[in-house]
N, C-alpha and C. Protein backbone atom coordinates (compact mmCIF):
# COMPACT_ATOMS: atom_id res chain seq x y z
N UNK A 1 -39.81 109.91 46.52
CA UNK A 1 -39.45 109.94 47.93
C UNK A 1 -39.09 108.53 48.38
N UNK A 2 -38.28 108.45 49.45
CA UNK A 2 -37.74 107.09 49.53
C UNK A 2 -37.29 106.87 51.33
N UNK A 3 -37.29 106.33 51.79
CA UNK A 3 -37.33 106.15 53.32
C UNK A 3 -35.94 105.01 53.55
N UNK A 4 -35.16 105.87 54.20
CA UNK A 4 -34.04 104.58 54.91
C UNK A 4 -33.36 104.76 56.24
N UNK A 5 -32.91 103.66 56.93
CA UNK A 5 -32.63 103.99 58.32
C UNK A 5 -31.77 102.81 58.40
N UNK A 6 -31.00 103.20 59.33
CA UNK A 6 -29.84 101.68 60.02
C UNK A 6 -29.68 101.97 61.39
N UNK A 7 -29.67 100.93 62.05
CA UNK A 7 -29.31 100.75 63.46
C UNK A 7 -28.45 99.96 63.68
N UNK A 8 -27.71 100.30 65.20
CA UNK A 8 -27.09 99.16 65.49
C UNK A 8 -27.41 98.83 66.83
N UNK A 9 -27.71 97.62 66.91
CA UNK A 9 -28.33 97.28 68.41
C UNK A 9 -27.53 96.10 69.16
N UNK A 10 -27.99 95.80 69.92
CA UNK A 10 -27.32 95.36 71.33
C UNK A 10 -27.96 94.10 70.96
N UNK A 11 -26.77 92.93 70.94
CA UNK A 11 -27.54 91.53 70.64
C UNK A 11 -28.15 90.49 71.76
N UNK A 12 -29.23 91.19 72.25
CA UNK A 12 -29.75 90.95 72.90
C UNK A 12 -31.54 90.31 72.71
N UNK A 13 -31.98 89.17 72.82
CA UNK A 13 -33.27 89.54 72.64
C UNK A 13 -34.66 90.88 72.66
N UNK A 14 -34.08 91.47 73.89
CA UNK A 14 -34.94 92.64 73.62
C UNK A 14 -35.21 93.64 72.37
N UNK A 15 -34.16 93.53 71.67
CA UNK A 15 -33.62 94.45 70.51
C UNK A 15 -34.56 94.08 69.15
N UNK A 16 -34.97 92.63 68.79
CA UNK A 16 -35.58 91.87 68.06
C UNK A 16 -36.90 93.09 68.03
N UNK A 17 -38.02 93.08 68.94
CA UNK A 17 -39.11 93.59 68.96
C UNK A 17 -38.90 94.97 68.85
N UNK A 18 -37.83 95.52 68.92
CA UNK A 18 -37.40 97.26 68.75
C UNK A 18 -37.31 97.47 67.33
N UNK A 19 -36.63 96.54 66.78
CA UNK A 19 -36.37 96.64 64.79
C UNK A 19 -37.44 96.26 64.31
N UNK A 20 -38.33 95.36 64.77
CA UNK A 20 -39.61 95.20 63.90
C UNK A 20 -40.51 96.27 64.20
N UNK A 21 -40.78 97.00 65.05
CA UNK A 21 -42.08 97.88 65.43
C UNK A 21 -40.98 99.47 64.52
N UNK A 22 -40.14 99.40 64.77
CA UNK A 22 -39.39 100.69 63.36
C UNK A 22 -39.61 100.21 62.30
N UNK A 23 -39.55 99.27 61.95
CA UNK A 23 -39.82 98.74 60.56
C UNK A 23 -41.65 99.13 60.11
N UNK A 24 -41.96 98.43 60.87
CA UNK A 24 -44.03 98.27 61.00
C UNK A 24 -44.04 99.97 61.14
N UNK A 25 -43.55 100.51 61.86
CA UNK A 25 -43.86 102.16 61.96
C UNK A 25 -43.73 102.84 60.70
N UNK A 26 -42.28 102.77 60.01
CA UNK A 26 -41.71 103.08 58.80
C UNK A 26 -42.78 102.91 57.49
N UNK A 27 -42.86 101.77 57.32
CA UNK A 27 -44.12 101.26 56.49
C UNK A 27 -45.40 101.36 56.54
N UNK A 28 -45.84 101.49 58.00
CA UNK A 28 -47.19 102.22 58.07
C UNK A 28 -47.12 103.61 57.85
N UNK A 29 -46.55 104.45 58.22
CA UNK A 29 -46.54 105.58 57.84
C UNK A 29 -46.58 106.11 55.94
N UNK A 30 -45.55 104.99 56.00
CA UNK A 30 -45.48 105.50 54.10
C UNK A 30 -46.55 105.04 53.43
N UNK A 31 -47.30 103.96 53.59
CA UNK A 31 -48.72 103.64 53.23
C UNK A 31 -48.33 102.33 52.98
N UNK A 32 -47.56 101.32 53.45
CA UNK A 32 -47.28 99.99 52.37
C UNK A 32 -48.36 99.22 53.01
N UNK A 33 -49.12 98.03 52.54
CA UNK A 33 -49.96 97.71 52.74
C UNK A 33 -49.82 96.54 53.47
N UNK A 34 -50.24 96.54 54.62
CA UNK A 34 -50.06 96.01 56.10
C UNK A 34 -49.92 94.30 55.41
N UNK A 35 -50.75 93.56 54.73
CA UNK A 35 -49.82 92.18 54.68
C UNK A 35 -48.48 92.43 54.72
N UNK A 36 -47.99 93.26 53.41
CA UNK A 36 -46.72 93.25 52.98
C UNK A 36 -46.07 93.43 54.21
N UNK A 37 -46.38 95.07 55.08
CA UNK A 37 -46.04 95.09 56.13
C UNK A 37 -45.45 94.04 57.14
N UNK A 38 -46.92 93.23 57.54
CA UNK A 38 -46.57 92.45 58.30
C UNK A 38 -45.52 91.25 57.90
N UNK A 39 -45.39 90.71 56.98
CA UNK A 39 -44.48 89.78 56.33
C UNK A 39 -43.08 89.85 56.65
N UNK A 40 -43.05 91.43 56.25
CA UNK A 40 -41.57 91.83 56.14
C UNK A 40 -40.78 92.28 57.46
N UNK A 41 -41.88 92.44 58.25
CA UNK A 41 -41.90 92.27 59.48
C UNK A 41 -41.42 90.73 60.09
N UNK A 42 -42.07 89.78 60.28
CA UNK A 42 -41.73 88.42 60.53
C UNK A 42 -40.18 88.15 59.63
N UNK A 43 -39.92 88.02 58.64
CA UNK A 43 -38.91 88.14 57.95
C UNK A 43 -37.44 88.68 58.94
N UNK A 44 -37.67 90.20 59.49
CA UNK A 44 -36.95 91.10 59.84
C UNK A 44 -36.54 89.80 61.17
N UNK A 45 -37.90 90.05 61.94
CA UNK A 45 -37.32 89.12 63.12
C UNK A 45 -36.81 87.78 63.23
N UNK A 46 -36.91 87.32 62.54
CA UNK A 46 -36.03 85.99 61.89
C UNK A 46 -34.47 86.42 62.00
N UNK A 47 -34.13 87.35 61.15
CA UNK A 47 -33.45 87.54 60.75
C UNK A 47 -32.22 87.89 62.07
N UNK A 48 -32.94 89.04 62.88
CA UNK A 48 -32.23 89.68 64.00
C UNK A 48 -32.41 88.51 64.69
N UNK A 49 -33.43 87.73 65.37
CA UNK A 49 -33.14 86.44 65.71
C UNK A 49 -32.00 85.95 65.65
N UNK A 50 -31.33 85.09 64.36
CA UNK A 50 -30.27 85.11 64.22
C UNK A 50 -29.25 85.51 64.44
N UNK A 51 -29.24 86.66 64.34
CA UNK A 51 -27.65 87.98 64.53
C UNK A 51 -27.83 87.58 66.17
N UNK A 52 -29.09 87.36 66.73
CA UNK A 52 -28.77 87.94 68.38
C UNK A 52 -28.25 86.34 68.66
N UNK A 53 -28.60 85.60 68.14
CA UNK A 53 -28.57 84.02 68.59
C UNK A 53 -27.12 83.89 68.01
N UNK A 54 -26.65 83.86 67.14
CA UNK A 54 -25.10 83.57 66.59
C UNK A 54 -24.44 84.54 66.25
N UNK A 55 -24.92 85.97 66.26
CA UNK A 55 -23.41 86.59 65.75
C UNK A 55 -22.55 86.92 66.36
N UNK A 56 -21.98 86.22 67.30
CA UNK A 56 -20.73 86.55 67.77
C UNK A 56 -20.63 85.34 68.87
N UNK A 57 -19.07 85.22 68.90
CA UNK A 57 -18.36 84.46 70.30
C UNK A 57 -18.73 84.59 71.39
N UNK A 58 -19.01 83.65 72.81
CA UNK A 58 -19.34 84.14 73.66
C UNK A 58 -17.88 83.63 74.30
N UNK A 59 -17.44 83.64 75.43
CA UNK A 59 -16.77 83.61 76.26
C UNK A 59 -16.74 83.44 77.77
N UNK A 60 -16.76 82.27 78.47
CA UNK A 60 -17.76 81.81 79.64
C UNK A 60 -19.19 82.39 80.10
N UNK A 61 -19.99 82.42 78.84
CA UNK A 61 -21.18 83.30 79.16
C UNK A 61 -21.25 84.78 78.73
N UNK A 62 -20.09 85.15 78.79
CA UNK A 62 -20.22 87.28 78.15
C UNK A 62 -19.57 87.09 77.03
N UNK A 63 -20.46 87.82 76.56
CA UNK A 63 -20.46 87.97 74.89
C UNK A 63 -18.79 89.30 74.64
N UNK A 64 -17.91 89.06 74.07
CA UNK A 64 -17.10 89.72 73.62
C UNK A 64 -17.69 91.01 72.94
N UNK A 65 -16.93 92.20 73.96
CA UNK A 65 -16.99 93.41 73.25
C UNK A 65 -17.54 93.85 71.61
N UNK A 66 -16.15 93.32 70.87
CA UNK A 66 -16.41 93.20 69.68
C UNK A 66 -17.46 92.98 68.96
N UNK A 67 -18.29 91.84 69.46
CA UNK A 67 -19.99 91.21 68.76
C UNK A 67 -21.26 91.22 69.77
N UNK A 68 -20.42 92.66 70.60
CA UNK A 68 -22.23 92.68 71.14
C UNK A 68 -22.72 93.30 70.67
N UNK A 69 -23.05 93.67 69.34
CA UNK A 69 -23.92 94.45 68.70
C UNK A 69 -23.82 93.67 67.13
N UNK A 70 -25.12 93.75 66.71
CA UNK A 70 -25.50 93.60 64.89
C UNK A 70 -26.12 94.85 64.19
N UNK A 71 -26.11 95.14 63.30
CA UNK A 71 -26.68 96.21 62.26
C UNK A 71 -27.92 95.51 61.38
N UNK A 72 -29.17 96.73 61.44
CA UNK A 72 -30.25 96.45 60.70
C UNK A 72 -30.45 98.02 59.55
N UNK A 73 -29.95 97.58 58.56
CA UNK A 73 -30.71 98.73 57.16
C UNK A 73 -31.53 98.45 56.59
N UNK A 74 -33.06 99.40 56.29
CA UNK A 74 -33.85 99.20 56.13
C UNK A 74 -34.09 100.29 54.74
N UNK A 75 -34.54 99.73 53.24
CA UNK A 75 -34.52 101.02 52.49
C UNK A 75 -35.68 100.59 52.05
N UNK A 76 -36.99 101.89 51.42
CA UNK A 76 -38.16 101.82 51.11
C UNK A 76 -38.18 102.71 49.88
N UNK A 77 -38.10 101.92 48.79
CA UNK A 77 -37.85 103.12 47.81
C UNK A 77 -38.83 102.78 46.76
N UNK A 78 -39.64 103.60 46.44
CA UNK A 78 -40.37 103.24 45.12
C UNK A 78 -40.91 101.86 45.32
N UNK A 79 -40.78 100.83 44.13
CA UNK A 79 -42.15 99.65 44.82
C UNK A 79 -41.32 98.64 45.46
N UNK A 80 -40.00 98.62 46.00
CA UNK A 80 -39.46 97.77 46.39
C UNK A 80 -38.69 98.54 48.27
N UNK A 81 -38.72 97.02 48.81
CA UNK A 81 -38.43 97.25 50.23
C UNK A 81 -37.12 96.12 50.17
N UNK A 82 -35.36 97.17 50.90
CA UNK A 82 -34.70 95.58 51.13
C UNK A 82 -34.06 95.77 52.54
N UNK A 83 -33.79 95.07 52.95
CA UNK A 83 -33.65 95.15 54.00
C UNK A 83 -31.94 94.19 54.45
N UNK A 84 -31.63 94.45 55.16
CA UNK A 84 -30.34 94.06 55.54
C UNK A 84 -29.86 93.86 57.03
N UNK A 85 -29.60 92.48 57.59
CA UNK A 85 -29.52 92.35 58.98
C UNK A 85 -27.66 91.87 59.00
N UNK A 86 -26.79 92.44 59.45
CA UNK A 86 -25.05 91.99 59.42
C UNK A 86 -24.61 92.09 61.19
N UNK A 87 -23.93 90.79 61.41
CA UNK A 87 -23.77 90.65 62.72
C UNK A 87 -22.04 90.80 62.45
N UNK A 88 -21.40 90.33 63.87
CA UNK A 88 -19.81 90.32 63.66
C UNK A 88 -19.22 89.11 64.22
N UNK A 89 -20.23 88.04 63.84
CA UNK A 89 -19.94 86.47 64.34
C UNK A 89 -19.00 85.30 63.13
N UNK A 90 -18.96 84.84 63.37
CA UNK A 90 -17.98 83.76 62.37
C UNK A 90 -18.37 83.72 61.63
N UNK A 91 -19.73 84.21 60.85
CA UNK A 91 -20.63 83.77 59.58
C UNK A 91 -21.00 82.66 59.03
N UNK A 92 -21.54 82.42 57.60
CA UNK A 92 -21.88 81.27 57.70
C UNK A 92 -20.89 80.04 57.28
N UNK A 93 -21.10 79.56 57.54
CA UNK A 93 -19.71 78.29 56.49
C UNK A 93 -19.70 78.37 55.35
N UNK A 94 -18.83 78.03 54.47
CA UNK A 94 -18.80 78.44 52.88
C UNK A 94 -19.73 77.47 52.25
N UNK A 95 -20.19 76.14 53.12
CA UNK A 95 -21.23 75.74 52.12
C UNK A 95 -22.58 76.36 51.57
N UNK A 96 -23.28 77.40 53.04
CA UNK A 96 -24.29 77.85 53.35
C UNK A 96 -24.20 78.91 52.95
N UNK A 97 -23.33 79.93 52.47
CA UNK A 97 -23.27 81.09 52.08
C UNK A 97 -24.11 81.58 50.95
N UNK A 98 -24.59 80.28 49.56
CA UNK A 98 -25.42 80.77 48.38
C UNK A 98 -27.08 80.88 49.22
N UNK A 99 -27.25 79.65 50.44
CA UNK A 99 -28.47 79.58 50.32
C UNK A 99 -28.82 78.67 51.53
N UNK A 100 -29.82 79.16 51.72
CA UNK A 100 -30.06 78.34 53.45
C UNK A 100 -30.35 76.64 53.77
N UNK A 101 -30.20 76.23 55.04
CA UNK A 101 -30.64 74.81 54.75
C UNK A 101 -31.74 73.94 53.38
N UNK A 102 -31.38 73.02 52.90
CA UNK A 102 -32.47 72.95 52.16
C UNK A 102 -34.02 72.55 52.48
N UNK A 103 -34.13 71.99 53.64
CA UNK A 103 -35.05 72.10 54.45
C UNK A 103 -35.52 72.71 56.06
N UNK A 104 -36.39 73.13 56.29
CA UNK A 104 -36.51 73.72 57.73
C UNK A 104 -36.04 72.41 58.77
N UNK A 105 -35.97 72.78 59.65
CA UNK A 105 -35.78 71.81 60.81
C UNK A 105 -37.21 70.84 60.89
N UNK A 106 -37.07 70.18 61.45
CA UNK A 106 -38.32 68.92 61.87
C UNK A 106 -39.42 69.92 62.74
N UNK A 107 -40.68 69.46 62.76
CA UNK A 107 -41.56 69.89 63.38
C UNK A 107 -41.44 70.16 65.02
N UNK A 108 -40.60 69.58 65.50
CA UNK A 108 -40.57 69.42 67.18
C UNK A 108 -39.71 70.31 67.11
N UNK A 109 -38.32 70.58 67.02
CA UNK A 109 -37.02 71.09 66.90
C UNK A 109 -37.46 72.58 66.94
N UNK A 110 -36.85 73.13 68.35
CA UNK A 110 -37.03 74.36 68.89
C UNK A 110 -36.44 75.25 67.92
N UNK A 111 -35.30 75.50 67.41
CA UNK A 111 -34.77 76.57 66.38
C UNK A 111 -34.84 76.00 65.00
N UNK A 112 -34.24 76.65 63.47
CA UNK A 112 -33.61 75.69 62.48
C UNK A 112 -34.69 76.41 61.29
N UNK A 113 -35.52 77.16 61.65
CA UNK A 113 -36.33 77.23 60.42
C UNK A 113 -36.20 78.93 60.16
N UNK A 114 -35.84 79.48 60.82
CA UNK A 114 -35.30 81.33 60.53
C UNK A 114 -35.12 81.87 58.82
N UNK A 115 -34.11 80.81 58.67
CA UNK A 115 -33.43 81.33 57.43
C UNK A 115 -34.52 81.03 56.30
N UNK A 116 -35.29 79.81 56.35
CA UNK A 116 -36.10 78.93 55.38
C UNK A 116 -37.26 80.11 55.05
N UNK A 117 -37.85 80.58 56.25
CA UNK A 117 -38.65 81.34 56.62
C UNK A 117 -38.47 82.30 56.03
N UNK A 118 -37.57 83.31 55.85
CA UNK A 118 -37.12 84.54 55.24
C UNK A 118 -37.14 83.95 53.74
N UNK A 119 -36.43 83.27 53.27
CA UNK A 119 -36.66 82.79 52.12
C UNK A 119 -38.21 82.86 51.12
N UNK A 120 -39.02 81.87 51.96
CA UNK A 120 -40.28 82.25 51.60
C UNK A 120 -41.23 82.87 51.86
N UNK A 121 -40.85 83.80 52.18
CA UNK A 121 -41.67 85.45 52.50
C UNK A 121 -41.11 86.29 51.91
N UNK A 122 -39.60 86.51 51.29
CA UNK A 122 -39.25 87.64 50.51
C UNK A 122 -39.06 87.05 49.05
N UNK A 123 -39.00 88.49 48.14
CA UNK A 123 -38.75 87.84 46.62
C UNK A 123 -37.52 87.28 46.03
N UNK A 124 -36.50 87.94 47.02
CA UNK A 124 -35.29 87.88 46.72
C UNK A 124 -34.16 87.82 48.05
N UNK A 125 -33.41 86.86 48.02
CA UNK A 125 -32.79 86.29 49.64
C UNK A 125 -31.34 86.38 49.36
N UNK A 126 -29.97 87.17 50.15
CA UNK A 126 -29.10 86.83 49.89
C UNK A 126 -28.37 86.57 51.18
N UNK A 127 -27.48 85.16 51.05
CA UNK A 127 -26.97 84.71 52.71
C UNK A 127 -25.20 84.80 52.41
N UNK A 128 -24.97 85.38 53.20
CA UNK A 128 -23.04 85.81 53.00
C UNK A 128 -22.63 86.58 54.04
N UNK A 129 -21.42 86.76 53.83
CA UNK A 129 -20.64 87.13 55.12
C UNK A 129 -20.00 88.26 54.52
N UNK A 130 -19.55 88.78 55.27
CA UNK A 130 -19.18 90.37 55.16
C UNK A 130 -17.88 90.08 54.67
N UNK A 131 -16.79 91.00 53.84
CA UNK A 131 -16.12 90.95 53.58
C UNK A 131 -15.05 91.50 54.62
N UNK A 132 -15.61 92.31 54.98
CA UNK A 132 -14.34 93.46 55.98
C UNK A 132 -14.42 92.49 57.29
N UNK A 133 -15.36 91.70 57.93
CA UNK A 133 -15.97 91.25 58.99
C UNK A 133 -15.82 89.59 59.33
N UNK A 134 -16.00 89.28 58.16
CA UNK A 134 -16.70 87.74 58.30
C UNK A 134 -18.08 87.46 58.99
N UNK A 135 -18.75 88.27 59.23
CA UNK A 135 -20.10 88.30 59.84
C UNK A 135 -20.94 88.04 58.66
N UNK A 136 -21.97 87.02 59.59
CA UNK A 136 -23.00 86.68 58.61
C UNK A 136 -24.26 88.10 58.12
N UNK A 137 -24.19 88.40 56.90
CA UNK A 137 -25.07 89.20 56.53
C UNK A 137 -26.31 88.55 55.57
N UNK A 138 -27.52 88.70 56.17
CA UNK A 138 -28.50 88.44 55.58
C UNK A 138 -29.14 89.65 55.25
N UNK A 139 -30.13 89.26 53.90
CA UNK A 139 -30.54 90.53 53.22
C UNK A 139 -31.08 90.24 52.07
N UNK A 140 -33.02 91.08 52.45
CA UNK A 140 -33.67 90.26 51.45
C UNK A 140 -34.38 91.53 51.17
N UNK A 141 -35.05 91.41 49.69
CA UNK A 141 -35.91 92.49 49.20
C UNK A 141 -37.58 91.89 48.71
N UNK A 142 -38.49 92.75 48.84
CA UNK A 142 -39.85 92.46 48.46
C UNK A 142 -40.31 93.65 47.88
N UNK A 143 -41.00 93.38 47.03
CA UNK A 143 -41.65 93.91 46.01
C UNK A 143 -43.34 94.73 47.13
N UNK A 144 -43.19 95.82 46.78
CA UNK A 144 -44.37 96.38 47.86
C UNK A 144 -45.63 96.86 47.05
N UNK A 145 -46.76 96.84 47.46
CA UNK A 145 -47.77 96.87 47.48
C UNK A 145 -48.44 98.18 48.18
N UNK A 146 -48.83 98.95 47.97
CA UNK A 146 -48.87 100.19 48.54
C UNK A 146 -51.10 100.02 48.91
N UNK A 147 -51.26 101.57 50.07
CA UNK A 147 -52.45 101.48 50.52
C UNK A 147 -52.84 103.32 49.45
N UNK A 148 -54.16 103.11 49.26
CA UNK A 148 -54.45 104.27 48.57
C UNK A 148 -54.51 105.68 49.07
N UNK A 149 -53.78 106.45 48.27
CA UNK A 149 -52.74 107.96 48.72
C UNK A 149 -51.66 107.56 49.77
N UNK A 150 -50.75 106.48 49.69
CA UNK A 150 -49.70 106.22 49.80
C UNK A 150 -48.71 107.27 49.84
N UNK A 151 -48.14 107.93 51.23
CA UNK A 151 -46.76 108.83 50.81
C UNK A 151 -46.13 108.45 49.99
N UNK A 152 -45.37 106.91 49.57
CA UNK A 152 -44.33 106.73 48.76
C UNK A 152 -44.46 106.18 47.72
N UNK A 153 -46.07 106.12 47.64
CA UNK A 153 -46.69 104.90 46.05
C UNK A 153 -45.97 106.31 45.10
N UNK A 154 -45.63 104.66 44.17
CA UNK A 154 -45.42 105.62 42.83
C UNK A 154 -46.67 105.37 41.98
N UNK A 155 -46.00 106.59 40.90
CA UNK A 155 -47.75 107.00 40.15
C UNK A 155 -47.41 105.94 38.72
């Protein structure tokens, strides 16, 4: 059995806390075991963070039709969870596309550490831009850990 869902939401801050509590719901229900849970959780919101913070042009303040919305897919299959956040903003620059800053931002510095963050919380991180889009797509997978009589543990 295997669990998947995609949304597309309104890039708006409010939207951030809507994809993580589907996510935390999704995973509690199937039995994954609430660190993992929670991780992949923080991860997620990083992530939509991002999409809501840069994916798209604004235009004296209103966000263009086109990029007011980003996409979140979420798949739970057997012992692995990946997850996928794609906005419709300029993406990343071709330097940044293998891999995120090499360090987080400085300790004071209000934004800058999102991407670093996702990095070291999932097993596997990929940073690129859409082909059809040019939107930055982030998208990372973790290895899950299940709670005992797990709907989706495998045997």
């Amino acid at each position: 059995m295997s669990i998947w869902w995609s949304l597309q939401l309104r890039r708006e801050a409010e939207s951030v806390p809507l994809a993580r509590r589907l996510l935390r719901g999704a995973m509690d229900t199937a039995g994954v075991d609430p660190d993992i849970s929670y991780d992949l959780s923080v991860a997620l919101s990083e992530a939509c963070a991002n999409a809501v913070e840069h994916g798209g042009p604004t235009t004296s303040g209103t966000v263009r039709a086109a990029s007011r919305s980003y996409r979140v897919t979420a798949y739970l299959d057997g012992e692995m969870c990946r997850i996928e956040v794609a906005d419709s903003g300029p993406g990343f620059p071709s330097a940044d596309r293998r891999t995120p800053p090499a360090s987080p931002a400085s300790a004071d510095a209000e934004h800058g550490r999102g991407l670093c963050l996702i990095e070291e919380i999932a097993d596997h991180v990929s940073f690129g831009n859409s082909p059809g889009t040019g939107g930055a797509v982030v998208s990372f997978d973790k290895i899950l850990k299940w709670r005992d009589g797990a709907l989706l543990q495998t045997v």
